[in-house]
PDB file of N, CA and C in Angstrom:
ATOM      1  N   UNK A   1      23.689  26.348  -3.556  1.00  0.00           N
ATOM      2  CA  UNK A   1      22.536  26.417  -2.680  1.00  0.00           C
ATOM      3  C   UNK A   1      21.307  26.838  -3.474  1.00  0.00           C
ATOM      4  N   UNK A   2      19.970  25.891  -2.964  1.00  0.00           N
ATOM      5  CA  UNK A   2      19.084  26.390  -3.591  1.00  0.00           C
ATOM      6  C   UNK A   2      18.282  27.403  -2.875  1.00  0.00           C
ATOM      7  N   UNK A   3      17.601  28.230  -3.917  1.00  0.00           N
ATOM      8  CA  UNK A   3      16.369  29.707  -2.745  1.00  0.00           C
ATOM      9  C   UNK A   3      15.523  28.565  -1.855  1.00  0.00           C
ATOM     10  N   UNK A   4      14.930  28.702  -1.215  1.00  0.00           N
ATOM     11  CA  UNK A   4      13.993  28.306  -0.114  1.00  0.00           C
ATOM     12  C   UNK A   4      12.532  29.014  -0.361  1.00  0.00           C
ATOM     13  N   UNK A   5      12.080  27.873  -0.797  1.00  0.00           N
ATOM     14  CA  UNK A   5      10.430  28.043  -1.129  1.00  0.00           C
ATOM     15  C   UNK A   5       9.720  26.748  -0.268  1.00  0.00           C
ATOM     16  N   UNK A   6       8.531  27.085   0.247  1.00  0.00           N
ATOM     17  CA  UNK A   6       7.817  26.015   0.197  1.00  0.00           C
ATOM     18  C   UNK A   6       7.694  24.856  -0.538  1.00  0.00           C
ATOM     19  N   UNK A   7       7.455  25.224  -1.707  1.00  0.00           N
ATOM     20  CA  UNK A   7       7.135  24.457  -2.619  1.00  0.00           C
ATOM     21  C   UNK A   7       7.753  23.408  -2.897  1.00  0.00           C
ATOM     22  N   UNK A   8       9.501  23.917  -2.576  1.00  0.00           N
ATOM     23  CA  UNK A   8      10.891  23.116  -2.983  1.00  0.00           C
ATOM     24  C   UNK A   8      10.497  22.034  -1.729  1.00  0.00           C
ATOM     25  N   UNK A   9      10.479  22.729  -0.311  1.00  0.00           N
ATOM     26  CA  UNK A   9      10.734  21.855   0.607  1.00  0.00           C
ATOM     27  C   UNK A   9       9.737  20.646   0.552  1.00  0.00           C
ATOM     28  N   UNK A  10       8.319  20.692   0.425  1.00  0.00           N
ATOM     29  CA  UNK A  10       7.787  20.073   0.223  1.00  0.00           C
ATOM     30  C   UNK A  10       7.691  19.126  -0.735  1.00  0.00           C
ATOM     31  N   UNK A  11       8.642  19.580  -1.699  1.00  0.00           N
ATOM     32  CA  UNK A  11       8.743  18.710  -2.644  1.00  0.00           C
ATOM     33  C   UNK A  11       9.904  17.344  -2.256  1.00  0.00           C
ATOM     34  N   UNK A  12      10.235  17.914  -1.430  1.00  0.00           N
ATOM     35  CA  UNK A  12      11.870  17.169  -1.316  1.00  0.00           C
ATOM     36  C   UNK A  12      10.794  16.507  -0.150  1.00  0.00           C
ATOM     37  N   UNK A  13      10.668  16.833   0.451  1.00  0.00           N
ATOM     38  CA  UNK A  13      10.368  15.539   1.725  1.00  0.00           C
ATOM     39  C   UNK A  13       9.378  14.677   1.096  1.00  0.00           C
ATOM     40  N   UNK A  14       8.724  15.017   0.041  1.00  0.00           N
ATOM     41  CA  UNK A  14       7.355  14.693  -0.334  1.00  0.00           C
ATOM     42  C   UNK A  14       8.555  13.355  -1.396  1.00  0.00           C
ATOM     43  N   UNK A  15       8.882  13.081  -1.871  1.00  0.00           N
ATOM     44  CA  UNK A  15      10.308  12.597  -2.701  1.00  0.00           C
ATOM     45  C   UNK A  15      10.857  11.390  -1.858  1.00  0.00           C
ATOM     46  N   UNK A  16      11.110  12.052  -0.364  1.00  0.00           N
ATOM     47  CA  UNK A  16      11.534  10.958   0.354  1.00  0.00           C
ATOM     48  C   UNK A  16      10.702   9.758   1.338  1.00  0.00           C
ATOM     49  N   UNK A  17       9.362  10.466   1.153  1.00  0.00           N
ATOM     50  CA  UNK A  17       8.241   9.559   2.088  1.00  0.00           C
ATOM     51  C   UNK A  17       7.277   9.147   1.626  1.00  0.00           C
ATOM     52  N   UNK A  18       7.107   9.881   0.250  1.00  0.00           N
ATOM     53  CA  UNK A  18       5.982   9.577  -0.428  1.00  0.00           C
ATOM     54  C   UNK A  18       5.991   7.743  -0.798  1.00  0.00           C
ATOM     55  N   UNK A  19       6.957   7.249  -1.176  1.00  0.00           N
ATOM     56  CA  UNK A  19       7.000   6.213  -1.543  1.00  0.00           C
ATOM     57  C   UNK A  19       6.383   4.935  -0.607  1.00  0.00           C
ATOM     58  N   UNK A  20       6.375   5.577   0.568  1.00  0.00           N
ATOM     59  CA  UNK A  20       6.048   4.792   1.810  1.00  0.00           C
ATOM     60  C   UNK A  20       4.452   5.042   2.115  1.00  0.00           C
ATOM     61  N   UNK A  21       3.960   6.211   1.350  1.00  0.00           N
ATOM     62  CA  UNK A  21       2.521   6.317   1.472  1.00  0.00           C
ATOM     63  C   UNK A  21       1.972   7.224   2.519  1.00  0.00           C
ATOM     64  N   UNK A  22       3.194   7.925   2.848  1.00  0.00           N
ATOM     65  CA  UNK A  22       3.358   9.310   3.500  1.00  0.00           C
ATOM     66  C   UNK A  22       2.556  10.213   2.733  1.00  0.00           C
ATOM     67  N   UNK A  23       1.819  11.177   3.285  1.00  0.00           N
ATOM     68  CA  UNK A  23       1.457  12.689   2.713  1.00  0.00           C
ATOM     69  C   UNK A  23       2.616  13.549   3.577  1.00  0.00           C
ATOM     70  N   UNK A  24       2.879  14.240   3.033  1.00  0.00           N
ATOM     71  CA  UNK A  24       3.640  15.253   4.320  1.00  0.00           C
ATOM     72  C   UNK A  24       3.130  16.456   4.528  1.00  0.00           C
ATOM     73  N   UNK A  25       1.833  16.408   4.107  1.00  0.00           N
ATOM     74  CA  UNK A  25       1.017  17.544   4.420  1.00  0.00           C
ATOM     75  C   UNK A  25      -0.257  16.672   5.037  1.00  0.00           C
ATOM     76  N   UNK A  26      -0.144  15.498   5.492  1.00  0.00           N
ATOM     77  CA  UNK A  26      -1.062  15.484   6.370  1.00  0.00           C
ATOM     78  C   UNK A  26      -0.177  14.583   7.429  1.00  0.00           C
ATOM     79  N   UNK A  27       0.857  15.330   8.052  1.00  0.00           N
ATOM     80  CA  UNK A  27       2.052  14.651   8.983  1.00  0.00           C
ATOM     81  C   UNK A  27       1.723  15.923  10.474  1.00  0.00           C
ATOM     82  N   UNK A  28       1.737  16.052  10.938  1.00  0.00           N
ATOM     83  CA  UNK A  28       1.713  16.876  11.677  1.00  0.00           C
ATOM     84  C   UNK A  28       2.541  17.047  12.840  1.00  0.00           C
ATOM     85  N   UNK A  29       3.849  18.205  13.233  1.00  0.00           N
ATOM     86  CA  UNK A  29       4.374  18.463  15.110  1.00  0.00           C
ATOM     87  C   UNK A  29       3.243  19.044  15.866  1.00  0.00           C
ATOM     88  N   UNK A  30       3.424  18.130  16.542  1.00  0.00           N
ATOM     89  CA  UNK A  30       2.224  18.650  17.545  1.00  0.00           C
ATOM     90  C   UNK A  30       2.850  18.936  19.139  1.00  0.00           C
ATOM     91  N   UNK A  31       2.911  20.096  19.642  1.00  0.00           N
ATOM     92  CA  UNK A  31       3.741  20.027  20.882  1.00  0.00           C
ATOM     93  C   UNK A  31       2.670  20.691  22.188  1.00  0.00           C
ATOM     94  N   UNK A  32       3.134  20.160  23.132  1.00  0.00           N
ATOM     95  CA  UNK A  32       2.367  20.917  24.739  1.00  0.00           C
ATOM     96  C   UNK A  32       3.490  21.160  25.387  1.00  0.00           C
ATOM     97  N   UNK A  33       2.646  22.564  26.074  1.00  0.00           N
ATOM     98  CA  UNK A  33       4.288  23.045  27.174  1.00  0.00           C
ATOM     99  C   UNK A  33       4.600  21.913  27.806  1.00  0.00           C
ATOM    100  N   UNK A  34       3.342  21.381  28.667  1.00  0.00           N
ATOM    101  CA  UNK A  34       3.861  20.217  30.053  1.00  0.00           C
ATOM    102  C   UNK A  34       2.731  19.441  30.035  1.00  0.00           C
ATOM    103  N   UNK A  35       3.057  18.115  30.647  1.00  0.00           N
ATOM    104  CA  UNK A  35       1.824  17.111  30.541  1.00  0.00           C
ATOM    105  C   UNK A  35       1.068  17.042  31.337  1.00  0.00           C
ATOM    106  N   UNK A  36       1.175  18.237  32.597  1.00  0.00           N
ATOM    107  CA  UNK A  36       0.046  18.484  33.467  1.00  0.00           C
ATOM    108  C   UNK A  36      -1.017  18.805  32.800  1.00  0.00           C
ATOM    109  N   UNK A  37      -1.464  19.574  32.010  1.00  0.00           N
ATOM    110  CA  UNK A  37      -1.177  20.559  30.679  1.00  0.00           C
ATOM    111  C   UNK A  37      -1.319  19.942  29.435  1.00  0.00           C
ATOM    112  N   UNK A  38      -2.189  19.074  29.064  1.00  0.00           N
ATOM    113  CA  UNK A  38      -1.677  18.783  27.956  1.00  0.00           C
ATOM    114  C   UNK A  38      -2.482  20.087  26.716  1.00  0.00           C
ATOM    115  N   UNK A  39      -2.218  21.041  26.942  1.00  0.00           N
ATOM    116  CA  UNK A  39      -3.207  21.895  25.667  1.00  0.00           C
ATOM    117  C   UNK A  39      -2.073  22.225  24.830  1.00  0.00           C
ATOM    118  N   UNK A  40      -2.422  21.999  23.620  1.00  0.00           N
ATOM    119  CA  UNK A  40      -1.696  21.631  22.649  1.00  0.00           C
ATOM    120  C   UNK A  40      -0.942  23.197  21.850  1.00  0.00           C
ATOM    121  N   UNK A  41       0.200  23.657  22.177  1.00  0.00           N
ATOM    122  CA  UNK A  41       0.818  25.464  22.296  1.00  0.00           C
ATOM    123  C   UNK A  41       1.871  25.306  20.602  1.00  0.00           C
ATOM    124  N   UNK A  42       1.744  24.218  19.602  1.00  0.00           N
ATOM    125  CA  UNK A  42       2.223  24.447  18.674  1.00  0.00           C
ATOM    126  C   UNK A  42       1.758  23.196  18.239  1.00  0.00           C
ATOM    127  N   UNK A  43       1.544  23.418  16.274  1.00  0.00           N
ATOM    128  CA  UNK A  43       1.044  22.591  15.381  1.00  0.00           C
ATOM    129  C   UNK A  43       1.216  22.893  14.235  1.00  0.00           C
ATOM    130  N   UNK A  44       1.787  22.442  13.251  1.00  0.00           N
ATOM    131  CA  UNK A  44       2.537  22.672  11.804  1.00  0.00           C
ATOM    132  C   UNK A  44       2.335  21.485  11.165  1.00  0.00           C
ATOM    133  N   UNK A  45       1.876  21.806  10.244  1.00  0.00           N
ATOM    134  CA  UNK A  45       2.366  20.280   9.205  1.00  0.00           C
ATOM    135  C   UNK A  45       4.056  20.543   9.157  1.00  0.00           C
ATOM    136  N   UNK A  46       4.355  18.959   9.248  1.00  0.00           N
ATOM    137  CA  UNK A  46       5.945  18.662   8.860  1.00  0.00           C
ATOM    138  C   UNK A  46       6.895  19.842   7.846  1.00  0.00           C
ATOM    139  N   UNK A  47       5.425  20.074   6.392  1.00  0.00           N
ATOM    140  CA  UNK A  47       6.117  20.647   5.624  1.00  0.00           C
ATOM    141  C   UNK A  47       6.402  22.061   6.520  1.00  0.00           C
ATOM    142  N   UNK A  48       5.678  23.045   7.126  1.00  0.00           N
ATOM    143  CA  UNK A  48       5.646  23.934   7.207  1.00  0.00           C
ATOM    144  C   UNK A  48       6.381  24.069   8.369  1.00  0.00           C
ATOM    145  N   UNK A  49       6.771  23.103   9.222  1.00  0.00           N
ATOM    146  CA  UNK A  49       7.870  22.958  10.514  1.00  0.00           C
ATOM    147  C   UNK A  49       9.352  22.749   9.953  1.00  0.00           C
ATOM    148  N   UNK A  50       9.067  22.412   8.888  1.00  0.00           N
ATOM    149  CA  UNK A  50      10.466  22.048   8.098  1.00  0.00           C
ATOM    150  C   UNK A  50      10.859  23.782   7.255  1.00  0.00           C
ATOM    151  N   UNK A  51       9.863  24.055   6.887  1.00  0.00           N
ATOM    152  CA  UNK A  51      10.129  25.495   6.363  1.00  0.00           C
ATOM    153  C   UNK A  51      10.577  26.537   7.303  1.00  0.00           C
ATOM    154  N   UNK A  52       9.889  26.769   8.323  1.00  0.00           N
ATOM    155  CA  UNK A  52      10.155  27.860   9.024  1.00  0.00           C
ATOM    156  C   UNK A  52      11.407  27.976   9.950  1.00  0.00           C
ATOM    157  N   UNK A  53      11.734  26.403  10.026  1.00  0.00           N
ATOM    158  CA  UNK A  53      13.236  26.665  10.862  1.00  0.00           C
ATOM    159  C   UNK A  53      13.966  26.840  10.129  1.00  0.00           C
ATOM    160  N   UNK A  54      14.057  26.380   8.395  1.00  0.00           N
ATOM    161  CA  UNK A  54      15.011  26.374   7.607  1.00  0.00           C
ATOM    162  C   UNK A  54      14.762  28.010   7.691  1.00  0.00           C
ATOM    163  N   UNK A  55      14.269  28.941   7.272  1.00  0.00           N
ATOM    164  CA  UNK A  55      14.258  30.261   7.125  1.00  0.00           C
ATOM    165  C   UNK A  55      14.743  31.067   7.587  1.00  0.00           C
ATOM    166  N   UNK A  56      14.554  30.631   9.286  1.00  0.00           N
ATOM    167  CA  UNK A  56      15.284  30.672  10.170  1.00  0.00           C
ATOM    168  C   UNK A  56      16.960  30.750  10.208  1.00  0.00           C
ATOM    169  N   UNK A  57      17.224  29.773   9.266  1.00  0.00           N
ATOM    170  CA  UNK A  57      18.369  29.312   9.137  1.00  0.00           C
ATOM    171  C   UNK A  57      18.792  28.436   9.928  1.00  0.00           C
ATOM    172  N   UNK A  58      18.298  27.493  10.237  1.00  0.00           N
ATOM    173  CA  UNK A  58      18.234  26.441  11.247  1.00  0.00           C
ATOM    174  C   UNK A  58      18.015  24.931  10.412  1.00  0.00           C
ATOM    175  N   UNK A  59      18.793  24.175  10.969  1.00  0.00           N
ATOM    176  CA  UNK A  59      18.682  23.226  10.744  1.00  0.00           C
ATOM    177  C   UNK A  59      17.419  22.252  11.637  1.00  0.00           C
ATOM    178  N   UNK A  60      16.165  21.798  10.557  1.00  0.00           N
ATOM    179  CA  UNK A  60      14.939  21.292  10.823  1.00  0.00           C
ATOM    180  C   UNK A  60      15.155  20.177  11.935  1.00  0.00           C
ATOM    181  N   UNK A  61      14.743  20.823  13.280  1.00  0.00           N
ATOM    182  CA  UNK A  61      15.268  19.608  14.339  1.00  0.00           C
ATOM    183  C   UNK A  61      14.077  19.126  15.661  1.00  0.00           C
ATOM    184  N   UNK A  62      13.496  18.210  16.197  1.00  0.00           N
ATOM    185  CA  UNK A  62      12.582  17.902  17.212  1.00  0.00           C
ATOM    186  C   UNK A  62      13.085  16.789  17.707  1.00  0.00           C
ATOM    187  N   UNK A  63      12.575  17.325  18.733  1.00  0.00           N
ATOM    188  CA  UNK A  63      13.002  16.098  19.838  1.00  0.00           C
ATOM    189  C   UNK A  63      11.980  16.634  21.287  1.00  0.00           C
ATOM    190  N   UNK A  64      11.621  15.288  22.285  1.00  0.00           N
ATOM    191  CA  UNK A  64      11.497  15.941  23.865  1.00  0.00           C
ATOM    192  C   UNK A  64      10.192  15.164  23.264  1.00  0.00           C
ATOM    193  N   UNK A  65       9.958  15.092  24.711  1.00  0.00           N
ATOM    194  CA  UNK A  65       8.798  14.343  24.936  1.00  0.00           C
ATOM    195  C   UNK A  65       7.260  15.192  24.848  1.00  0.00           C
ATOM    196  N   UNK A  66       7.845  16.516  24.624  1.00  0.00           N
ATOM    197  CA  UNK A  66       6.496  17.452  24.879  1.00  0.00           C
ATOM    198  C   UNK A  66       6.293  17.824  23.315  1.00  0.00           C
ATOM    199  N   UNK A  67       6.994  16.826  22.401  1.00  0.00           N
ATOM    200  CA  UNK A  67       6.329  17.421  21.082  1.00  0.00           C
ATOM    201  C   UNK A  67       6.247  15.618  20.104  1.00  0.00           C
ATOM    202  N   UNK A  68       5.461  15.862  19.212  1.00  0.00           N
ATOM    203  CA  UNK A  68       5.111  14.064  19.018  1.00  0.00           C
ATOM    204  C   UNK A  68       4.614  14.925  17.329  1.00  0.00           C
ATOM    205  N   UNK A  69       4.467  13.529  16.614  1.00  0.00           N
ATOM    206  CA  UNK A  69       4.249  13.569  15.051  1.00  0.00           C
ATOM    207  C   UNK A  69       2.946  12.581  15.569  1.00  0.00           C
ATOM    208  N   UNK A  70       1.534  13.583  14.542  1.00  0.00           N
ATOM    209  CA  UNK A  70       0.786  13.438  14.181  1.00  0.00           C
ATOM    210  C   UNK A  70      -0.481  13.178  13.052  1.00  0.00           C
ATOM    211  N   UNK A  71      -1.356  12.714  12.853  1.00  0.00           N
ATOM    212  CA  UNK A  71      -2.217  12.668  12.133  1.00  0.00           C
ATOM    213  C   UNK A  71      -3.048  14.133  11.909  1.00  0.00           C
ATOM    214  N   UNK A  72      -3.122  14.193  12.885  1.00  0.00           N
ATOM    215  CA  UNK A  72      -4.540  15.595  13.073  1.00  0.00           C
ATOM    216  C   UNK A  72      -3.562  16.432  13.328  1.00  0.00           C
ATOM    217  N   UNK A  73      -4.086  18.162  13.062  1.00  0.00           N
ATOM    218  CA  UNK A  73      -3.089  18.976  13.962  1.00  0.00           C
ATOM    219  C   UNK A  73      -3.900  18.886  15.334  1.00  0.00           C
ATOM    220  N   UNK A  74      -3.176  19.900  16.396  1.00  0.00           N
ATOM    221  CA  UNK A  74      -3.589  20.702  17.708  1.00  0.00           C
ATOM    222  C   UNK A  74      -4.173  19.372  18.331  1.00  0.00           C
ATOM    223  N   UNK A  75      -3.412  18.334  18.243  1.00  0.00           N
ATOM    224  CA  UNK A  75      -3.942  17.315  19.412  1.00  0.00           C
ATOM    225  C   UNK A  75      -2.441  16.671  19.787  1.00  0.00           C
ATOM    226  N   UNK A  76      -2.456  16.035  20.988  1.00  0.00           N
ATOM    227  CA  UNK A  76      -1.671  15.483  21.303  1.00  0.00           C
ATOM    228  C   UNK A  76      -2.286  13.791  22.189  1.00  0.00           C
ATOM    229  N   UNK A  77      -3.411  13.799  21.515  1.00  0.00           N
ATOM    230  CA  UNK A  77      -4.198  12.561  21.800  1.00  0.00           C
ATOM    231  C   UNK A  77      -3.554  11.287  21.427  1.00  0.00           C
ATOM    232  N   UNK A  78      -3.029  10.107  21.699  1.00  0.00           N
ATOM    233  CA  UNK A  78      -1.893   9.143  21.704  1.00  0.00           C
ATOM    234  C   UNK A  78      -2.915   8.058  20.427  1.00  0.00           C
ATOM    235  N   UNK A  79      -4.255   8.201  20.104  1.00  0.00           N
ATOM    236  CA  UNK A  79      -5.015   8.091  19.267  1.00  0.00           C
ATOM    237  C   UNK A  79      -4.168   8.220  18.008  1.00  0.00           C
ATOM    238  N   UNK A  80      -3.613   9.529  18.139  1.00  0.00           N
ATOM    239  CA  UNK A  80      -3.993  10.167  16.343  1.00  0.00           C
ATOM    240  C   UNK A  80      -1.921  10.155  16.171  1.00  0.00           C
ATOM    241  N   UNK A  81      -1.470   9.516  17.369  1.00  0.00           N
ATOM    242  CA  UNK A  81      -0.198   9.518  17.102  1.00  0.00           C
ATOM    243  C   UNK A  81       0.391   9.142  15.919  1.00  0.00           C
ATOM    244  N   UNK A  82       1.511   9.441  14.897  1.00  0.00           N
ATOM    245  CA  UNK A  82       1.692   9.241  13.298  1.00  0.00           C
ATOM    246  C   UNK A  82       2.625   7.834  13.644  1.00  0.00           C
ATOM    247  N   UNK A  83       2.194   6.833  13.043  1.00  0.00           N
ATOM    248  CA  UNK A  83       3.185   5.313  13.156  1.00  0.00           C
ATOM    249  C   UNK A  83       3.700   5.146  11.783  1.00  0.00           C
ATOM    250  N   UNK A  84       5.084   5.284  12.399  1.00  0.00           N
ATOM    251  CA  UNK A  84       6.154   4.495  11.169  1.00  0.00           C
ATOM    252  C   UNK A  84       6.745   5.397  10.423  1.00  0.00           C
ATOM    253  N   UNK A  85       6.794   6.808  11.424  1.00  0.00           N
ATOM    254  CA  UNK A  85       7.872   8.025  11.094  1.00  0.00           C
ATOM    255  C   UNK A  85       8.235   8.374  12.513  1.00  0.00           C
ATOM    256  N   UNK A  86       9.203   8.878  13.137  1.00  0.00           N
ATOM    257  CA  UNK A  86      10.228   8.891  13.761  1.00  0.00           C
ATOM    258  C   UNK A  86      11.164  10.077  13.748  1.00  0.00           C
ATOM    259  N   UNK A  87      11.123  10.416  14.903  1.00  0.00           N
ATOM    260  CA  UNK A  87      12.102  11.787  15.041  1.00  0.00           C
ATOM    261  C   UNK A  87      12.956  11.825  14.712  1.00  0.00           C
ATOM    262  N   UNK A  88      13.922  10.577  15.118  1.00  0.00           N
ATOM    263  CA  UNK A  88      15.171  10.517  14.471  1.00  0.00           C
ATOM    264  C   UNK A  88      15.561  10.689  13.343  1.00  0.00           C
ATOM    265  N   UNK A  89      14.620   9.964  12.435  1.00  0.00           N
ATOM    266  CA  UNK A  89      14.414   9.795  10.573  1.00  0.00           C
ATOM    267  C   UNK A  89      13.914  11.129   9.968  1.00  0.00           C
ATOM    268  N   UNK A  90      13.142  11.707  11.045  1.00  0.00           N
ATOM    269  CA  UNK A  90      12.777  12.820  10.406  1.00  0.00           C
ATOM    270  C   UNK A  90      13.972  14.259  10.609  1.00  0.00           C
ATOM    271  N   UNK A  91      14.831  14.321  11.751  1.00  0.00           N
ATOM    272  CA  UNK A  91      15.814  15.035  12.011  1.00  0.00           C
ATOM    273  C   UNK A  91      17.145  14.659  11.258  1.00  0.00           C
ATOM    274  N   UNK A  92      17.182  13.434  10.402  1.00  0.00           N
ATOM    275  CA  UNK A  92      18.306  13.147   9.976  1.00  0.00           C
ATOM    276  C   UNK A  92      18.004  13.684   8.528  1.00  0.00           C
ATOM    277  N   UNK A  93      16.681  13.497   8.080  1.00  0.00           N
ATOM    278  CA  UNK A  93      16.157  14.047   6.488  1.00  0.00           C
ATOM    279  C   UNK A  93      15.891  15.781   6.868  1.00  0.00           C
ATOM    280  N   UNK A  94      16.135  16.667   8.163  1.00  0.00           N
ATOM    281  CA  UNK A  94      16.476  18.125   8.099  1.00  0.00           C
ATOM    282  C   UNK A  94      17.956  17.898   8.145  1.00  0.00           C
ATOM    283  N   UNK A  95      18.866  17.435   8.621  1.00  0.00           N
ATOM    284  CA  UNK A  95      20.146  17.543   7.939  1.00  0.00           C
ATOM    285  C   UNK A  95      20.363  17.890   6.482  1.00  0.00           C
ATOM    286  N   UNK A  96      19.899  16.549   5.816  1.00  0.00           N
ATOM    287  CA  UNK A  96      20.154  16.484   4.135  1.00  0.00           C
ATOM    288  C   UNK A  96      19.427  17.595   3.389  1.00  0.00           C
ATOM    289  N   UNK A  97      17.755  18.193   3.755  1.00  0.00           N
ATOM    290  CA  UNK A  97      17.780  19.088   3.061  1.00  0.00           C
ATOM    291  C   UNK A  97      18.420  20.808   3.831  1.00  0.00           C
ATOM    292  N   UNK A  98      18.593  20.355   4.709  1.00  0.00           N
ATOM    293  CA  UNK A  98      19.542  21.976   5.050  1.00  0.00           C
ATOM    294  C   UNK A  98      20.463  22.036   4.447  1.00  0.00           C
ATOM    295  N   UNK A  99      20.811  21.296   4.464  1.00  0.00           N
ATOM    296  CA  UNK A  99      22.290  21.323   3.246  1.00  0.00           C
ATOM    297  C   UNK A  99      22.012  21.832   1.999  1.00  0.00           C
ATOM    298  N   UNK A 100      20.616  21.467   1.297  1.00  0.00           N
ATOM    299  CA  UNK A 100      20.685  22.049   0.105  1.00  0.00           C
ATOM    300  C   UNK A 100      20.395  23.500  -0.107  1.00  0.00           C
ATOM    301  N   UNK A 101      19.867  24.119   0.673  1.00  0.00           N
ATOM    302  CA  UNK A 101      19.297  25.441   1.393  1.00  0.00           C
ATOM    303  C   UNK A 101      20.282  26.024   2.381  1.00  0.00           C
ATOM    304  N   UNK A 102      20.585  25.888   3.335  1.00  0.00           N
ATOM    305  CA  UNK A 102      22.174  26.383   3.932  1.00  0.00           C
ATOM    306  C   UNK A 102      23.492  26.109   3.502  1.00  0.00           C
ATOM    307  N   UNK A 103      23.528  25.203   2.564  1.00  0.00           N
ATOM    308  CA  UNK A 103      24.523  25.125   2.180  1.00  0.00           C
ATOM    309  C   UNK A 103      25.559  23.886   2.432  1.00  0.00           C
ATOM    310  N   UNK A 104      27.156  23.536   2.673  1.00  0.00           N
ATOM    311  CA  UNK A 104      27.668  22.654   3.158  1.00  0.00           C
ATOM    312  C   UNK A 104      27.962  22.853   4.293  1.00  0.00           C
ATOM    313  N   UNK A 105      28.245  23.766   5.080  1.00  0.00           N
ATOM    314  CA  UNK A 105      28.925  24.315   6.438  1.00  0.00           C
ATOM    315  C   UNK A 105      27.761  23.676   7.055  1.00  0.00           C
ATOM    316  N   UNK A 106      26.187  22.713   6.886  1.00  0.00           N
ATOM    317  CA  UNK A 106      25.660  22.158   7.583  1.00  0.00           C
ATOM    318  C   UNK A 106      26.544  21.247   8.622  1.00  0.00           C
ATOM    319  N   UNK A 107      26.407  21.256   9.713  1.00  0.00           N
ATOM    320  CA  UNK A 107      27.303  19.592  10.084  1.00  0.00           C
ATOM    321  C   UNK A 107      25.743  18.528  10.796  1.00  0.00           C
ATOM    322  N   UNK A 108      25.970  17.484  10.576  1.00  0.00           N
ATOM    323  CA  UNK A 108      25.153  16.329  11.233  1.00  0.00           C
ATOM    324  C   UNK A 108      25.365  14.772  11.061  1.00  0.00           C
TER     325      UNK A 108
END
């Protein structure tokens, strides 16, 4: 297992998207409690949403309709929505690097 730095994580996602012309520091979770509601109650770049659950000790995971990948942070404007990354793709690449940071007892 490796220590858990920023630096690492970012490096590793930055490794797997970059090639596609991804920044992953300008990727953004952008979430609202409810869509009555849309004021925007959490915003992280990818890298730093990917860090803090790993720290956590959590395996890096989103889903639900009240949280979306973005361009900008603190919006949830369907404008600035991020095209051609995907929750799924992005919850399957927190599997692979939890593993390197938690270890093998990951399951996914």
């Amino acid at each position: 297992m490796e220590d858990l730095n920023i630096e690492r994580v970012c490096a590793m996602l930055h490794a797997r998207l970059s090639g596609r012309g991804i920044d992953v520091d300008k990727v953004y979770v952008n979430g609202i409690h409810k869509f009555e509601d849309p004021q925007v109650t959490y915003s992280q770049t990818l890298v730093w949403a990917f860090f803090l659950q790993l720290q956590d000790r959590e395996i890096p995971h989103f889903e639900g309709e009240t949280l979306g990948l973005f361009t900008e942070p603190y919006t949830f404007d369907p404008a600035y929505r991020f095209k051609g990354l995907y929750f799924d793709e992005v919850n399957r690449m927190g599997v692979d690097i939890a593993r390197v940071f938690l270890g093998d007892s990951v399951n996914g």
